[in-house]
Protein backbone atom coordinates (compact mmCIF):
# COMPACT_ATOMS: atom_id res chain seq x y z
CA UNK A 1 6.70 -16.58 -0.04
CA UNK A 2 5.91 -17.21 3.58
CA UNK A 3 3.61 -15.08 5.69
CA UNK A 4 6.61 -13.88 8.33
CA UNK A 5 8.65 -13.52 4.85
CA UNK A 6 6.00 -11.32 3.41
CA UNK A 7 5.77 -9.15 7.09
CA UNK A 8 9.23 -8.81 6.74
CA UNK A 9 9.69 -7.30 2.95
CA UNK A 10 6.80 -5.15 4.33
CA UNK A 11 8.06 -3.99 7.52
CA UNK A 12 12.31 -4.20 5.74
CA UNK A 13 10.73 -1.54 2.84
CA UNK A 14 10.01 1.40 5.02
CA UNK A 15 12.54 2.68 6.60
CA UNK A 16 10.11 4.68 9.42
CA UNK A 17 8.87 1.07 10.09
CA UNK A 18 5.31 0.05 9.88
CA UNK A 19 2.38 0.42 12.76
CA UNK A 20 1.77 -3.03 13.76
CA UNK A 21 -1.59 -2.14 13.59
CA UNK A 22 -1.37 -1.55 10.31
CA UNK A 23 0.44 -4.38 9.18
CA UNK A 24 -2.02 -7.11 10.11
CA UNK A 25 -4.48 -4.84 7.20
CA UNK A 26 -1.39 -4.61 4.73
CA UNK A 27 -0.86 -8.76 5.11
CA UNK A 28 -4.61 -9.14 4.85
CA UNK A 29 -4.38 -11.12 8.14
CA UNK A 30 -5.99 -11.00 11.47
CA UNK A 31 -4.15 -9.25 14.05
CA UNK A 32 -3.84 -12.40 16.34
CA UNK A 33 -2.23 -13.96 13.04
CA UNK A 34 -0.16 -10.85 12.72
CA UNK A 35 0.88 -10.92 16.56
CA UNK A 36 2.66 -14.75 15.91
CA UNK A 37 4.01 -13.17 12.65
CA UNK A 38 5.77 -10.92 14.44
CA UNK A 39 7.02 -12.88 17.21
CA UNK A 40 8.37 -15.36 14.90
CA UNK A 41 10.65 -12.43 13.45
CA UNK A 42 11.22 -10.65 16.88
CA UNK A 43 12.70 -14.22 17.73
CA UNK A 44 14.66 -14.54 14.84
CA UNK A 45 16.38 -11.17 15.54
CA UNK A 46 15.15 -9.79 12.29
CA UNK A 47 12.78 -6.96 13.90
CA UNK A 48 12.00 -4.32 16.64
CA UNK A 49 9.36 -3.59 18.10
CA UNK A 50 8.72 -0.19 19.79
CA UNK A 51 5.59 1.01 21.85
CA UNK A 52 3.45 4.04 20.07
CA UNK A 53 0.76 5.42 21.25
CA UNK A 54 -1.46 6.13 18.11
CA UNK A 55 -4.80 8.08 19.01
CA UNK A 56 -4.37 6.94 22.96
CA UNK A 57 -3.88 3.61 21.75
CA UNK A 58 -1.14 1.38 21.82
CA UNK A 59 0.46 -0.59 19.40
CA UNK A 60 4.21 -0.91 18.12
CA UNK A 61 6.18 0.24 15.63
CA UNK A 62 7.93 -2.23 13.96
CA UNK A 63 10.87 -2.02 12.44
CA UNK A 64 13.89 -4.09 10.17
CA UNK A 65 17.41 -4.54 12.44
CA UNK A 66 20.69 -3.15 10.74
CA UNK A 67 22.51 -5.94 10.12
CA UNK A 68 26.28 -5.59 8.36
CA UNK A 69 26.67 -6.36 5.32
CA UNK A 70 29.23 -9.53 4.40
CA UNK A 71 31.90 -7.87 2.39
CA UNK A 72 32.41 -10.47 0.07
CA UNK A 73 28.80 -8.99 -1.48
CA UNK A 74 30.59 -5.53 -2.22
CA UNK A 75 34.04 -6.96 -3.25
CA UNK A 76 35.22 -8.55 -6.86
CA UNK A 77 38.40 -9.52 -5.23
CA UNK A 78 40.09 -5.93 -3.90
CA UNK A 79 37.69 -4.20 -6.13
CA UNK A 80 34.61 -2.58 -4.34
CA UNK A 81 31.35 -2.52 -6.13
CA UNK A 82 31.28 1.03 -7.96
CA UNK A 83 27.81 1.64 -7.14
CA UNK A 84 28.82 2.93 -3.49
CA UNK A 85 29.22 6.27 -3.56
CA UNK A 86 29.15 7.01 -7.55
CA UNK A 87 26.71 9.72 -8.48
CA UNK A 88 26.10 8.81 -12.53
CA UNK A 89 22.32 8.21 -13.31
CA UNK A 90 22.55 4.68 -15.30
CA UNK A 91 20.47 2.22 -15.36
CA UNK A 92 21.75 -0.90 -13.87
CA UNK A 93 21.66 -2.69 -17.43
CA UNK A 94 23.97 0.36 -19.32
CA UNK A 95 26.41 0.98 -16.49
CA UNK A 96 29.61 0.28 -18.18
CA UNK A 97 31.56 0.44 -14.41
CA UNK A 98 28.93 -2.27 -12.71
CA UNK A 99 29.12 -4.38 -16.17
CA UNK A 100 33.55 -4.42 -15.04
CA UNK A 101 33.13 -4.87 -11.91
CA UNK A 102 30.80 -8.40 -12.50
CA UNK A 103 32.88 -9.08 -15.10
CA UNK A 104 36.15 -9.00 -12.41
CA UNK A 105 34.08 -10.91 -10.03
CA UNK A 106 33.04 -13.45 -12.25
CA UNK A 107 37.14 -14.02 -13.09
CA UNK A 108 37.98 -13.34 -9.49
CA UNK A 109 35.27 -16.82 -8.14
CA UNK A 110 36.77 -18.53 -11.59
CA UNK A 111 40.04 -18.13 -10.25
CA UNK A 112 39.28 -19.74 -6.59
């Protein structure tokens, strides 16, 4: 995995976003390293940055853009995925609905 991928699993996993300060120590890179790491995904439109002041001292918080999500990743033909909105506690590998639902989708790509 690349450095700016790393940053970004980082900075995508907390949804408060990450002190660019801090992520330079998380990476185990310098911050001048971390500073083109994070322009790289500021340019790809991936990130935010936002000025904090953090003990009178500047830095940025950085943080993962919303992007929507491609329907087709929810949808086994008209069928969404079951996991929105159900409230069962399964484990992915025992949930007789999800195990339907791939099975559809499977059939549904088959069928194109």
């Amino acid at each position: 995995m690349s450095e700016p991928e790393e940053a970004f699993k980082v900075i995508q996993s907390r949804s408060e976003g990450v002190l660019q300060s801090e992520l330079w120590k998380i990476l185990d890179v310098d911050s001048r390293k971390c500073s083109r790491i994070v322009k790289k995904l500021l340019d790809s439109g991936l990130i935010e940055r936002i000025e904090f002041r953090k003990n009178g001292i500047k830095t940025f918080i950085l943080k993962a853009k919303r992007r929507p999500v491609d329907p087709g990743l929810i949808m086994a033909g008209d069928e969404l995925i079951p996991c929105i909105g159900c409230e069962l506690e399964c484990s992915v590998r025992e949930c007789h609905r999800l195990m339907d639902w791939m099975y559809e989708l499977a059939i549904s790509e088959s069928e194109e």
